[in-house]
N, C-alpha and C. Protein backbone atom coordinates (compact mmCIF):
# COMPACT_ATOMS: atom_id res chain seq x y z
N UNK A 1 0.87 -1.20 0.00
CA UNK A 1 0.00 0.00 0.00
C UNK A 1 0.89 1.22 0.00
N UNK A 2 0.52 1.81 -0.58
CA UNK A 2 1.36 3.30 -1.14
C UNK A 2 1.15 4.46 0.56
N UNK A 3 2.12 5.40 0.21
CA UNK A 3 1.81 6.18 1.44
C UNK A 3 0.71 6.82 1.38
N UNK A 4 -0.09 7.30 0.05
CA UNK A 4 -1.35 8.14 0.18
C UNK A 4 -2.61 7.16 0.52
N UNK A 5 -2.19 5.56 0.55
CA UNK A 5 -3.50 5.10 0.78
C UNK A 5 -3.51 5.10 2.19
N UNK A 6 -2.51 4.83 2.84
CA UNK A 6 -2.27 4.98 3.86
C UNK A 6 -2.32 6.24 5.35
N UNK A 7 -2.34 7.23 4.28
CA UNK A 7 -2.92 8.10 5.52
C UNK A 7 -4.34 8.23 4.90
N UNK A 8 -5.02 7.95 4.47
CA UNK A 8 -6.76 8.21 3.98
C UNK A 8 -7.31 8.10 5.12
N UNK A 9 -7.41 6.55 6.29
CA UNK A 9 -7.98 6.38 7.01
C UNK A 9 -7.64 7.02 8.52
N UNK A 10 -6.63 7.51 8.61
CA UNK A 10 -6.11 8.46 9.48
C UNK A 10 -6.82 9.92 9.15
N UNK A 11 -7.18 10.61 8.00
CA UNK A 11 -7.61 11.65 7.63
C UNK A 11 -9.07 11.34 8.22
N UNK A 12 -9.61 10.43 7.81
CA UNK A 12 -10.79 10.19 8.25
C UNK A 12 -10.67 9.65 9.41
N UNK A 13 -10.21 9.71 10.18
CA UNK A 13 -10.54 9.72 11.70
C UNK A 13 -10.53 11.16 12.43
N UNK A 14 -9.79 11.67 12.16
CA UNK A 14 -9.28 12.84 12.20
C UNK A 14 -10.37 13.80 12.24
N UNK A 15 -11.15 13.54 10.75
CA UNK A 15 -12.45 14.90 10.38
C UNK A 15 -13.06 14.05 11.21
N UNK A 16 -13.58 12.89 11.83
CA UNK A 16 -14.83 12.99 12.53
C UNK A 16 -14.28 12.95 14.54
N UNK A 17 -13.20 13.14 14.61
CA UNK A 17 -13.05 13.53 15.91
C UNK A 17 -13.31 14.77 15.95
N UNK A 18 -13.13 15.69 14.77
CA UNK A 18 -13.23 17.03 14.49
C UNK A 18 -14.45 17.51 14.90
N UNK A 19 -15.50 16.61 14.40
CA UNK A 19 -16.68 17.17 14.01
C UNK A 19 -17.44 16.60 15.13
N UNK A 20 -16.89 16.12 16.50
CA UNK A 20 -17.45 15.94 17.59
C UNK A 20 -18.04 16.49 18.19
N UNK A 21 -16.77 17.47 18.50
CA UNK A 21 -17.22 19.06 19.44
C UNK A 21 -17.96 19.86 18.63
N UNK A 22 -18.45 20.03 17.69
CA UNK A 22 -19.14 20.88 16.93
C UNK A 22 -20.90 20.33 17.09
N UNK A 23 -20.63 19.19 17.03
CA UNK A 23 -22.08 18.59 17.19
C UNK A 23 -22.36 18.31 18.59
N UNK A 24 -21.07 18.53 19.23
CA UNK A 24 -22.26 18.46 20.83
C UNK A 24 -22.43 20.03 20.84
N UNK A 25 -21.53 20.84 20.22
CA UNK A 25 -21.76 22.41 20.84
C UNK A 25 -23.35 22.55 20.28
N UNK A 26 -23.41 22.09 18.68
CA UNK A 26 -24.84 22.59 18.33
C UNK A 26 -26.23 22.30 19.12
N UNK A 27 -26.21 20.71 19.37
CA UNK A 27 -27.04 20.55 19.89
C UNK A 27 -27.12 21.21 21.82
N UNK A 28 -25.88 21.72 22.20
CA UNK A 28 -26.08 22.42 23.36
C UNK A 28 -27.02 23.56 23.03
N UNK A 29 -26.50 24.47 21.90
CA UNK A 29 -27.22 25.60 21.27
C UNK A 29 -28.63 25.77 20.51
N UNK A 30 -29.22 24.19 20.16
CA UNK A 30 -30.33 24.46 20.08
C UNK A 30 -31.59 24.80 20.18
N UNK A 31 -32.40 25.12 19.66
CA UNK A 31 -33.34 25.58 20.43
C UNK A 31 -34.63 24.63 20.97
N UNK A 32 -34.61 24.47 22.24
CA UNK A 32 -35.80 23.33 22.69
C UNK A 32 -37.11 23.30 21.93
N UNK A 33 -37.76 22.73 21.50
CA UNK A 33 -39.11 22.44 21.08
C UNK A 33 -40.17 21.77 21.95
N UNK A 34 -41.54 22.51 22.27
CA UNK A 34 -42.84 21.83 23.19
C UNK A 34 -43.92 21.48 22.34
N UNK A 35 -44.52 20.67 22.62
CA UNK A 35 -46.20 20.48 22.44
C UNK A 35 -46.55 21.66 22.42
N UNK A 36 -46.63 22.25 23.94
CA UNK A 36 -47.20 22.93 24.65
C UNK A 36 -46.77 24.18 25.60
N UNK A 37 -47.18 25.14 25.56
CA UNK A 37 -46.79 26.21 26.94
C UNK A 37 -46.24 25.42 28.27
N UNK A 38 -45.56 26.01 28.84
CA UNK A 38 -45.74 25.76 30.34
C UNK A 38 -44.80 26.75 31.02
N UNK A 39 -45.85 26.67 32.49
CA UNK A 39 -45.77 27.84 33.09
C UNK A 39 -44.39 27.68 33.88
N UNK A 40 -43.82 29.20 34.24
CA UNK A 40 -42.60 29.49 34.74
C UNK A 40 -42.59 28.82 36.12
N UNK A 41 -41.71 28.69 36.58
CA UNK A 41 -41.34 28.66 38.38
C UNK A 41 -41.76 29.74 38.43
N UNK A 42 -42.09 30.41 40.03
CA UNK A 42 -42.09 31.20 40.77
C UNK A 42 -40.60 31.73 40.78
N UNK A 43 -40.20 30.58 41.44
CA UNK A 43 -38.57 31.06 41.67
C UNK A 43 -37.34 32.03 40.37
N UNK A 44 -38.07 31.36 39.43
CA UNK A 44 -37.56 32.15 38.07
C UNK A 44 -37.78 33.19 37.58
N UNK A 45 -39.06 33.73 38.11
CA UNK A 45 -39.87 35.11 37.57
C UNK A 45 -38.80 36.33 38.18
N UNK A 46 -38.62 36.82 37.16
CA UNK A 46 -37.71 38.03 37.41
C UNK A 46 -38.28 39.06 38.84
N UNK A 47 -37.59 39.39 39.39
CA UNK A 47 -38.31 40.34 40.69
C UNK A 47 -39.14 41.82 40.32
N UNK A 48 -40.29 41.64 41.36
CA UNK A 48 -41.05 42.39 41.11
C UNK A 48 -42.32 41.88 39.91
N UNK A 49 -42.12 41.36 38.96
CA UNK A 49 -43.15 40.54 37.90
C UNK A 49 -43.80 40.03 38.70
N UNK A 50 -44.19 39.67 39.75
CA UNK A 50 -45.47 38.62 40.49
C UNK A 50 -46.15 39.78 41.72
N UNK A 51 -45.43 40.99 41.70
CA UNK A 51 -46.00 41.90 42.67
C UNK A 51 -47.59 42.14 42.35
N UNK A 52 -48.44 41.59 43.15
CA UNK A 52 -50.09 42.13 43.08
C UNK A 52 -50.50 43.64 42.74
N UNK A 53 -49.56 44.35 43.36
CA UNK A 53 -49.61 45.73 43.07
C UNK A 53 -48.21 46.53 42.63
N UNK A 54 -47.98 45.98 40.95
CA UNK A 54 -47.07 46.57 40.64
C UNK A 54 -46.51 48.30 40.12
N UNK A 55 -45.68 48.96 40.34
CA UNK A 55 -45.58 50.51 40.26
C UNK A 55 -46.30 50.74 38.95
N UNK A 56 -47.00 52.03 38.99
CA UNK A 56 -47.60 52.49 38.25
C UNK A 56 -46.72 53.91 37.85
N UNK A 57 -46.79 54.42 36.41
CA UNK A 57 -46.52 55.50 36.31
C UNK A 57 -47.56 56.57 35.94
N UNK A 58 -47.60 57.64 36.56
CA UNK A 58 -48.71 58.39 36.31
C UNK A 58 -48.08 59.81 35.55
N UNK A 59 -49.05 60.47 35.06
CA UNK A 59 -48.50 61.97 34.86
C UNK A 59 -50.13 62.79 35.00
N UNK A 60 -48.91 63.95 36.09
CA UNK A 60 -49.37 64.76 36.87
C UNK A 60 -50.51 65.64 35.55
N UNK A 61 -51.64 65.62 35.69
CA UNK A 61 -52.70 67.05 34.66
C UNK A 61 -53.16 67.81 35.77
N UNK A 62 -53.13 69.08 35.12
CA UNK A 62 -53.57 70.28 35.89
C UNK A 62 -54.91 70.01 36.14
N UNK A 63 -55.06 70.39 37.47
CA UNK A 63 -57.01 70.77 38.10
C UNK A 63 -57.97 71.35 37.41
N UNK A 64 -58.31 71.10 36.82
CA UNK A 64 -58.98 72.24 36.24
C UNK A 64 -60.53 72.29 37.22
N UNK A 65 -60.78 73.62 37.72
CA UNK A 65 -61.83 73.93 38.45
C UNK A 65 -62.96 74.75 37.95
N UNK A 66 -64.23 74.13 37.94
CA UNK A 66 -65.57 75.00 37.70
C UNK A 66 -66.48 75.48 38.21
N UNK A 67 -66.86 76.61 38.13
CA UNK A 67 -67.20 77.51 38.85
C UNK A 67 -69.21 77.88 37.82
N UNK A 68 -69.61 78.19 38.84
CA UNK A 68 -71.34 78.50 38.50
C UNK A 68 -71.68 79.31 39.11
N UNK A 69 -72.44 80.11 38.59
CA UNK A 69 -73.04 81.59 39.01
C UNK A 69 -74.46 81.06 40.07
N UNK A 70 -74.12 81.76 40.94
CA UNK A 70 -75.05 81.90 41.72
C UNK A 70 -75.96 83.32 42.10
N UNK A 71 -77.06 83.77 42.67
CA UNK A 71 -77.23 84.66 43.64
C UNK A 71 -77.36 84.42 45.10
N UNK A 72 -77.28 85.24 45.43
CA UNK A 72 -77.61 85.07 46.75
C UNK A 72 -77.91 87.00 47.38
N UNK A 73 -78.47 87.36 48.28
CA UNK A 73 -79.49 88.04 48.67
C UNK A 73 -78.69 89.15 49.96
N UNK A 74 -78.42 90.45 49.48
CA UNK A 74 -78.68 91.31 50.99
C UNK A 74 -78.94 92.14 51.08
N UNK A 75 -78.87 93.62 51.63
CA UNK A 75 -79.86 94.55 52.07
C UNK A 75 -78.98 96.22 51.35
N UNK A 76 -79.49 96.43 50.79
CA UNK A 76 -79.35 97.51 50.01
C UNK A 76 -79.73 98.85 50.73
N UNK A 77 -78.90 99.42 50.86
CA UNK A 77 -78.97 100.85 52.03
C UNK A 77 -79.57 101.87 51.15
N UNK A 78 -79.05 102.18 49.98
CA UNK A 78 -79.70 102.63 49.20
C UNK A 78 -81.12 102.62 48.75
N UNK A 79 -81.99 101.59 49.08
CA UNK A 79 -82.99 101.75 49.19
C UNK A 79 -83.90 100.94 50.01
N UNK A 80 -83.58 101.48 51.56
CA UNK A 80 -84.57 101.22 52.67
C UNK A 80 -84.21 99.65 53.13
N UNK A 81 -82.94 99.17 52.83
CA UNK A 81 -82.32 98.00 53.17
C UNK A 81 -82.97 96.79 52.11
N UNK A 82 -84.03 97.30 50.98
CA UNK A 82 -84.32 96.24 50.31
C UNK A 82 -83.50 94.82 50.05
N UNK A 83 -84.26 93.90 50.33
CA UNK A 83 -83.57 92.48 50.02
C UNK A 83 -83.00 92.65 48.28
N UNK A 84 -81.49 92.45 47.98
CA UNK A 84 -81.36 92.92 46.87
C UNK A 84 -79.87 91.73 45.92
N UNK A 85 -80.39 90.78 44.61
CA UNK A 85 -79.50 90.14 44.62
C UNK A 85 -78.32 90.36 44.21
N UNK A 86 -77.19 89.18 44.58
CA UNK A 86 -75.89 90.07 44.02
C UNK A 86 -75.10 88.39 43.60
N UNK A 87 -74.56 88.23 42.23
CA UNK A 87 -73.92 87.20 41.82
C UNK A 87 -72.76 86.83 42.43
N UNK A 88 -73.07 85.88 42.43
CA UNK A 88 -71.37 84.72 42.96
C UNK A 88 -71.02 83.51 42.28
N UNK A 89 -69.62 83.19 42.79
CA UNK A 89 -69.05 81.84 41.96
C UNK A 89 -68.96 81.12 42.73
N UNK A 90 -69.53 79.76 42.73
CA UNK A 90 -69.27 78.82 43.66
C UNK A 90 -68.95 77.48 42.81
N UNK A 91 -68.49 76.62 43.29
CA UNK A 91 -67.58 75.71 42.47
C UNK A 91 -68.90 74.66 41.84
N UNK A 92 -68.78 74.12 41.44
CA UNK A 92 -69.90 72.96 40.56
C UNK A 92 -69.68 71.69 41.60
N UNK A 93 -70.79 71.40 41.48
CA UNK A 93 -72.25 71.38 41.17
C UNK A 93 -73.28 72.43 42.00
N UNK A 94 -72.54 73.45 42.70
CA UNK A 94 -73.25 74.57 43.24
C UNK A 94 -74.29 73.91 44.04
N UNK A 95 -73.85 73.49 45.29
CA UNK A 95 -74.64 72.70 46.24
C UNK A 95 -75.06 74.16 47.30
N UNK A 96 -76.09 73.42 47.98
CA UNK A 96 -76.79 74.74 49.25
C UNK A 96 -75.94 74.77 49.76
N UNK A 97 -75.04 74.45 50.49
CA UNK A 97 -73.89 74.74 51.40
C UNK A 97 -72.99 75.85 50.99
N UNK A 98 -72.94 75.31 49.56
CA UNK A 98 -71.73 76.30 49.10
C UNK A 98 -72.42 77.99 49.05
N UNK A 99 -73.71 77.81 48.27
CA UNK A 99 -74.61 78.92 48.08
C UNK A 99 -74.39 79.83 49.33
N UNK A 100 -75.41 78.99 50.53
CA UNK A 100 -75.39 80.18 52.05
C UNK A 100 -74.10 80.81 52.21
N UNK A 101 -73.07 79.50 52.18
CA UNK A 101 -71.48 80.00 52.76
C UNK A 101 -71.40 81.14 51.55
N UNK A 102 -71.58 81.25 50.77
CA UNK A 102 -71.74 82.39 50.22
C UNK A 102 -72.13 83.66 50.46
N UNK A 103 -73.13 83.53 50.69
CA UNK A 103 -74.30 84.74 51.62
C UNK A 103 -73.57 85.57 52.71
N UNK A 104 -72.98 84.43 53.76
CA UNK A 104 -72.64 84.74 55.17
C UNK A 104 -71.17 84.80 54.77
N UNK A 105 -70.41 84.82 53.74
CA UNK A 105 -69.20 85.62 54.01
C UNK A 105 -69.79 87.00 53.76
N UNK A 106 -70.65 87.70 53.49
CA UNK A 106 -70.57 89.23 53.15
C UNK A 106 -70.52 89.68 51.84
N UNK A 107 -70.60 91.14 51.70
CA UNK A 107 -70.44 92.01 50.58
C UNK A 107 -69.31 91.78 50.25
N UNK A 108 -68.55 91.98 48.58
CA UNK A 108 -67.81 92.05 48.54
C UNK A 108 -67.32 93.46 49.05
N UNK A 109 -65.95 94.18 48.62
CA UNK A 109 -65.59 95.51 48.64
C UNK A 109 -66.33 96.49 47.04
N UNK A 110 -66.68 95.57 46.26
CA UNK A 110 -67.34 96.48 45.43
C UNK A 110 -68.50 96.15 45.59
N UNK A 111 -69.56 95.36 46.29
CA UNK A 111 -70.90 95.69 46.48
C UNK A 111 -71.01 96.57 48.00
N UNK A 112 -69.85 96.66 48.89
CA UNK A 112 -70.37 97.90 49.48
C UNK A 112 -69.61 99.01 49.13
N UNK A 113 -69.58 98.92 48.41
CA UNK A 113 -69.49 100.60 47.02
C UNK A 113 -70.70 101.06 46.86
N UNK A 114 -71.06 99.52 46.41
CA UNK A 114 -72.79 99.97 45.52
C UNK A 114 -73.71 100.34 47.05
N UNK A 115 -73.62 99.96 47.80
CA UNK A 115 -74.33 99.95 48.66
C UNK A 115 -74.81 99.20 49.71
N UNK A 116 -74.28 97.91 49.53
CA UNK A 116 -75.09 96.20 49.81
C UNK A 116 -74.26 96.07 51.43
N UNK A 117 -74.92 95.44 52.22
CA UNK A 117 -74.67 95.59 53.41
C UNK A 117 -75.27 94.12 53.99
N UNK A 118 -75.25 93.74 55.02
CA UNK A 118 -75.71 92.43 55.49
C UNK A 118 -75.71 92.12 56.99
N UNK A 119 -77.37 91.63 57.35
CA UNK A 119 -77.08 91.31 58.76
C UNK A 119 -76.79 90.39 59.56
N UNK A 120 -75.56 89.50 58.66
CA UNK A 120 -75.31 88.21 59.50
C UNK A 120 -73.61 88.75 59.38
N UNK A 121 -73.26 88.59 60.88
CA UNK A 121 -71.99 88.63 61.33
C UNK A 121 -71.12 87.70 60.85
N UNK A 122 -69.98 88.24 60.71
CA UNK A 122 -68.88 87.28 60.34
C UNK A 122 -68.57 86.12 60.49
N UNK A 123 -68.75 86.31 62.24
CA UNK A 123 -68.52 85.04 62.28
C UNK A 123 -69.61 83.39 62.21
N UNK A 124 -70.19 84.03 62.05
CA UNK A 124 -71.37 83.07 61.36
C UNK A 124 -71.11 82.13 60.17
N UNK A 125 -71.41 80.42 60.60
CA UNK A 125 -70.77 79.75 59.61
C UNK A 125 -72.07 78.75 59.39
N UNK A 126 -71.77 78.23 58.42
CA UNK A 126 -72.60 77.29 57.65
C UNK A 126 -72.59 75.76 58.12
N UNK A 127 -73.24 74.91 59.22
CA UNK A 127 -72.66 73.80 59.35
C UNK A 127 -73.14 72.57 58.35
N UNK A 128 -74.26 72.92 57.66
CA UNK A 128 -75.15 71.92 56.82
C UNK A 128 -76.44 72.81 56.24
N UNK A 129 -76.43 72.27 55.45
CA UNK A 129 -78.31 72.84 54.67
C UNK A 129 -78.06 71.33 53.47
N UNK A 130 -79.43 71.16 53.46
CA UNK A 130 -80.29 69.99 52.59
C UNK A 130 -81.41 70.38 52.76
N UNK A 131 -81.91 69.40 51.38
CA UNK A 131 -83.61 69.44 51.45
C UNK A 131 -83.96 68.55 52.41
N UNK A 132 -84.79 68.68 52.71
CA UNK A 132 -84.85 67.41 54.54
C UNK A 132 -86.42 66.84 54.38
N UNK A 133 -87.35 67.66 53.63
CA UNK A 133 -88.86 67.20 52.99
C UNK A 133 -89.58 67.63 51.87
N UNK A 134 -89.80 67.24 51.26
CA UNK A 134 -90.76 68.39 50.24
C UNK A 134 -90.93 69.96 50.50
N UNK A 135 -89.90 70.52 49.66
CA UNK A 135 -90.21 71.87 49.77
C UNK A 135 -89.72 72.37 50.65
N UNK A 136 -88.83 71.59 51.80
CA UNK A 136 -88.51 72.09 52.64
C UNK A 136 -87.29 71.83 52.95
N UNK A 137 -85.97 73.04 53.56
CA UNK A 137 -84.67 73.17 53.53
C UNK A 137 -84.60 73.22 54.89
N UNK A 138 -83.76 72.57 55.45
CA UNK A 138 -83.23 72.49 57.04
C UNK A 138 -81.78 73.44 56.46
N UNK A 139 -81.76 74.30 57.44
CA UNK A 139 -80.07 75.34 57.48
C UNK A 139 -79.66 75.35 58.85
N UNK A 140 -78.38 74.80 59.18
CA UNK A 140 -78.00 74.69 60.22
C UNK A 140 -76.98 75.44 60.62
N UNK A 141 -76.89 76.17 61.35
CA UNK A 141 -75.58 77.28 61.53
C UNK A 141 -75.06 77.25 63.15
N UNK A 142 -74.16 77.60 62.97
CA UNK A 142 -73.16 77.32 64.10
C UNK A 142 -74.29 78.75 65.26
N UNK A 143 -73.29 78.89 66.37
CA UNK A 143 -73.97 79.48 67.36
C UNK A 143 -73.79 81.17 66.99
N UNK A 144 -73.15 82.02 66.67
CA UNK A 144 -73.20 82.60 65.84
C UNK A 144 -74.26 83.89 65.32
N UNK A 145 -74.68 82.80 64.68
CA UNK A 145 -76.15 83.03 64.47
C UNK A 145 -77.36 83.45 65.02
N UNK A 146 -77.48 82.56 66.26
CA UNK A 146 -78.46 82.99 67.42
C UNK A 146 -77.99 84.38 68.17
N UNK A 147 -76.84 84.59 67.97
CA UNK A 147 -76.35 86.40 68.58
C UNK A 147 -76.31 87.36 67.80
N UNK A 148 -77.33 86.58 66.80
CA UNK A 148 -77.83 88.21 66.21
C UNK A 148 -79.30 88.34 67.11
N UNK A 149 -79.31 89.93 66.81
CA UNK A 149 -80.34 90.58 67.97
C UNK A 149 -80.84 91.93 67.12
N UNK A 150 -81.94 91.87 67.78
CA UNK A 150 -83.10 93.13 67.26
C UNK A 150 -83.53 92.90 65.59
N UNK A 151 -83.85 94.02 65.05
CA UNK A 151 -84.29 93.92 63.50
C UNK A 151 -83.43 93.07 62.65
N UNK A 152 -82.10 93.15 63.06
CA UNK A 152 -81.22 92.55 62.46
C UNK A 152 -81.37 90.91 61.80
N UNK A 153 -81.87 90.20 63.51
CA UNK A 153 -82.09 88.88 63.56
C UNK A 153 -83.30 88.81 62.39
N UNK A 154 -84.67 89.71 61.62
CA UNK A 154 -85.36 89.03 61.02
C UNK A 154 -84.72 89.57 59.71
N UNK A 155 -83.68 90.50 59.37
CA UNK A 155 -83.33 91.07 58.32
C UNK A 155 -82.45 89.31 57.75
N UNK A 156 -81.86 89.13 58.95
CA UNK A 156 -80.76 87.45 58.16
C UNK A 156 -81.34 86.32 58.23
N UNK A 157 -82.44 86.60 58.86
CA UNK A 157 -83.58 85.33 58.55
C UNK A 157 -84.29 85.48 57.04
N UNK A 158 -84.67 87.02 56.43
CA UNK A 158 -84.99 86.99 55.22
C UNK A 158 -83.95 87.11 54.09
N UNK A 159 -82.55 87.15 54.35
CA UNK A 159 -81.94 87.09 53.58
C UNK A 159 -81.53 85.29 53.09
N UNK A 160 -81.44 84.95 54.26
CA UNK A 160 -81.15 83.29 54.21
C UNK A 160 -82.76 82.71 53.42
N UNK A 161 -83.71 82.84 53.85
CA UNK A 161 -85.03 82.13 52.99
C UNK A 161 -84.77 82.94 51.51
N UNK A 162 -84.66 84.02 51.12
CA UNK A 162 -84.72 84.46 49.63
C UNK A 162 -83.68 83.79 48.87
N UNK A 163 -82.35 83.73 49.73
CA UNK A 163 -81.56 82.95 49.18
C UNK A 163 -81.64 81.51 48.86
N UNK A 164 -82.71 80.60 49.80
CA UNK A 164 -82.75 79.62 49.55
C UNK A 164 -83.99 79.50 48.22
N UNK A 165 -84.90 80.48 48.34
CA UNK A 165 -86.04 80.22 47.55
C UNK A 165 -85.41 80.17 46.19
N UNK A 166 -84.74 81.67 46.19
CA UNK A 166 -83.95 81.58 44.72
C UNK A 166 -83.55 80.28 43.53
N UNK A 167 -82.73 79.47 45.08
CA UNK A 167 -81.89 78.06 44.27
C UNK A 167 -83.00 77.46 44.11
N UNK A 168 -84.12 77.10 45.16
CA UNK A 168 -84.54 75.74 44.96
C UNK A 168 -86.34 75.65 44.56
N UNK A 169 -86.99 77.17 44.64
CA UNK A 169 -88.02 77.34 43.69
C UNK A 169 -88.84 78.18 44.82
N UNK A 170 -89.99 78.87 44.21
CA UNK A 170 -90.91 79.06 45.01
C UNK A 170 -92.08 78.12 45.88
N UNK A 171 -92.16 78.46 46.85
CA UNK A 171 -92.88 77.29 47.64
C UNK A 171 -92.03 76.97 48.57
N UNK A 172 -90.83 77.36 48.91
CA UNK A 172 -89.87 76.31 49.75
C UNK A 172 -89.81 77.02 50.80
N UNK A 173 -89.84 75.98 52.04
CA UNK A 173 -90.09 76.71 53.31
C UNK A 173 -88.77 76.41 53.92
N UNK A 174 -87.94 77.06 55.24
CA UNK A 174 -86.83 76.99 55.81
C UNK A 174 -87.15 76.60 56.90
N UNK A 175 -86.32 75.88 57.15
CA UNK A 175 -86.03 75.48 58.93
C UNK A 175 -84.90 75.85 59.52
N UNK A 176 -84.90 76.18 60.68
CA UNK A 176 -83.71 76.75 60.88
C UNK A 176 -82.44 75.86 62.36
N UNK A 177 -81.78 75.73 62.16
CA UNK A 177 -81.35 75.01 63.32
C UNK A 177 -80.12 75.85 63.58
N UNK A 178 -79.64 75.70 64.80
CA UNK A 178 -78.25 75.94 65.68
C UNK A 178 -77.64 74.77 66.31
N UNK A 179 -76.37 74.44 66.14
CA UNK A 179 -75.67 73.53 66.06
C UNK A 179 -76.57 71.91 66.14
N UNK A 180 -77.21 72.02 65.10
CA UNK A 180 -78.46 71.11 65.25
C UNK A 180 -79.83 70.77 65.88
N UNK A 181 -79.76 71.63 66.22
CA UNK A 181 -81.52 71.85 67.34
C UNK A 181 -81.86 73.03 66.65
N UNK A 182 -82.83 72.49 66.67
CA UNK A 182 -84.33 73.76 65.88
C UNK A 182 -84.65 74.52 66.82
N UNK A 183 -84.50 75.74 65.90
CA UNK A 183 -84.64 76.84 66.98
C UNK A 183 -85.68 78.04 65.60
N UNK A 184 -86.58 78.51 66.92
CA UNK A 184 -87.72 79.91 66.20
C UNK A 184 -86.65 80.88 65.90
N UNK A 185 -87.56 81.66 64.39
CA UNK A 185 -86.76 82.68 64.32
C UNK A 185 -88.06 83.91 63.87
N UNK A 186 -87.68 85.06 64.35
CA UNK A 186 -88.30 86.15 63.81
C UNK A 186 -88.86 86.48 62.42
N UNK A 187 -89.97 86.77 62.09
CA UNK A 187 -90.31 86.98 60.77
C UNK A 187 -90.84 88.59 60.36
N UNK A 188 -91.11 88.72 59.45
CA UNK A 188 -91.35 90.05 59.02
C UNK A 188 -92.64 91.20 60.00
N UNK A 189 -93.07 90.18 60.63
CA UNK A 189 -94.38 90.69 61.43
C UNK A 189 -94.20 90.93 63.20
N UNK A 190 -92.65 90.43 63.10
CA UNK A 190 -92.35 90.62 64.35
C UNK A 190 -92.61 89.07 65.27
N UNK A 191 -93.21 88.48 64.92
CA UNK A 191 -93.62 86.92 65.47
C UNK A 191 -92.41 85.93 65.28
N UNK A 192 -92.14 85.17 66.53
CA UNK A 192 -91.18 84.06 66.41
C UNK A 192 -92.03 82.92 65.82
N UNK A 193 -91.27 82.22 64.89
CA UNK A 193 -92.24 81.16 64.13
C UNK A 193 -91.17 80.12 64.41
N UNK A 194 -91.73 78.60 64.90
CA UNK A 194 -90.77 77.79 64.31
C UNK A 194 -90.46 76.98 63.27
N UNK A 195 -91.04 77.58 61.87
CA UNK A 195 -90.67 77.26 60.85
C UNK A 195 -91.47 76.24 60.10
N UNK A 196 -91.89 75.81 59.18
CA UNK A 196 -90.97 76.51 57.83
C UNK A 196 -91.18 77.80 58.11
N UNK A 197 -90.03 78.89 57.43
CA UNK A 197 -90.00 80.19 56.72
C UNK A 197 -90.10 80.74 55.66
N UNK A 198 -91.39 80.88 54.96
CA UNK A 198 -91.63 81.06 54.10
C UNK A 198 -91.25 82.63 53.29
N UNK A 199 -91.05 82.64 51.41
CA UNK A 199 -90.95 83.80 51.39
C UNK A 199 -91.97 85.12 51.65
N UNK A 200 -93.23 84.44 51.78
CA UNK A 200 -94.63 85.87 52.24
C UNK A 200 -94.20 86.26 53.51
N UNK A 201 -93.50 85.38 54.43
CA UNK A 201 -93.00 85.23 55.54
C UNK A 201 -92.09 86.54 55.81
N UNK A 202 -90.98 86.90 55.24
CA UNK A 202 -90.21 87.76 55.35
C UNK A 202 -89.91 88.62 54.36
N UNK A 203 -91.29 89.15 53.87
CA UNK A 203 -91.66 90.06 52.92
C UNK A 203 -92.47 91.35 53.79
N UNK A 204 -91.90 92.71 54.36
CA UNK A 204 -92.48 93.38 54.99
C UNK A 204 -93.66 93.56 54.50
């Protein structure tokens, strides 16, 4: 046998020791094949991925706030203290609360320019108002209230019913409470009534 026949089978041993490591590397590198899905470990799930309440990102939008015209009711010096209305902004849905608290902060500085004046003291606050029956508004005000005295007391009793009639229609009678107990209030005729307060009521 010649020398070239002689290394042939050496060559060929050679290429397939060669081609050993190549075929275990591939099949290390292949890619597995399933039937079917299946689900991860727990233990494998990257952190945070299984949190029930995972971070949220938000972005901040401006407030935007709305505002509704209201009236609300006070006494005009200019002519004989007439009950007299004067517009306001109160935020939406313009609930009774917001309305009175309206009332009982006062004139502005340009309605007592015009003239507009009011007989509920400052410190007089709003603790609740709702409709409480047909036609009828429960207003509850802090103590306050009850220390108004003389003409005054039926002047903010008719400013509070005009104001309420305004929002919620004609026909509507007031009740009046202090820190939740019903309490009489003066009406246009000089008579303590305990309520409803109607608007014929505090119409001189």
């Amino acid at each position: 046998m010649s020398a070239i026949g002689r290394g042939r089978p050496r060559r060929r041993r050679l290429a397939v020791l060669c081609m050993l490591p190549l075929a275990a590397l591939a099949a290390g590198c292949a890619i597995p094949t399933q039937g079917s899905p299946n689900a991860i470990p727990a233990s494998r799930v990257p952190f945070n991925l299984l949190d029930p309440h995972p971070p949220t990102t938000t972005t901040t939008q401006p407030k935007l706030s709305a505002f509704i015209g209201v009236k609300v009711y006070f006494l005009n010096t200019h002519a004989n203290n007439a009950l007299t209305p004067t517009d306001r902004l109160v935020s939406a849905p313009a609930q009774l609360p917001a309305i009175i608290t309206a009332l009982v902060t006062g004139p502005s500085s340009g309605d007592s320019a015009a003239g507009l004046t009011t007989a509920i003291p400052s410190g007089v606050a709003v603790i609740s108002a709702a409709v409480t029956s047909q036609n009828v508004v429960t207003v509850n005000f802090n103590t306050a209230f009850s220390q108004i005295t003389g003409t005054a007391t039926e002047q903010a009793v008719a400013q509070v019913v005009t104001t309420v009639v305004n929002e919620i229609g004609l026909g509507t009678g007031v009740v009046f409470e202090i820190n939740g107990t019903h309490t009489s209030v003066p009406i246009a005729n000089g008579a303590d009534v305990a309520g409803p307060v109607y608007l014929l009521d505090v119409i001189p």
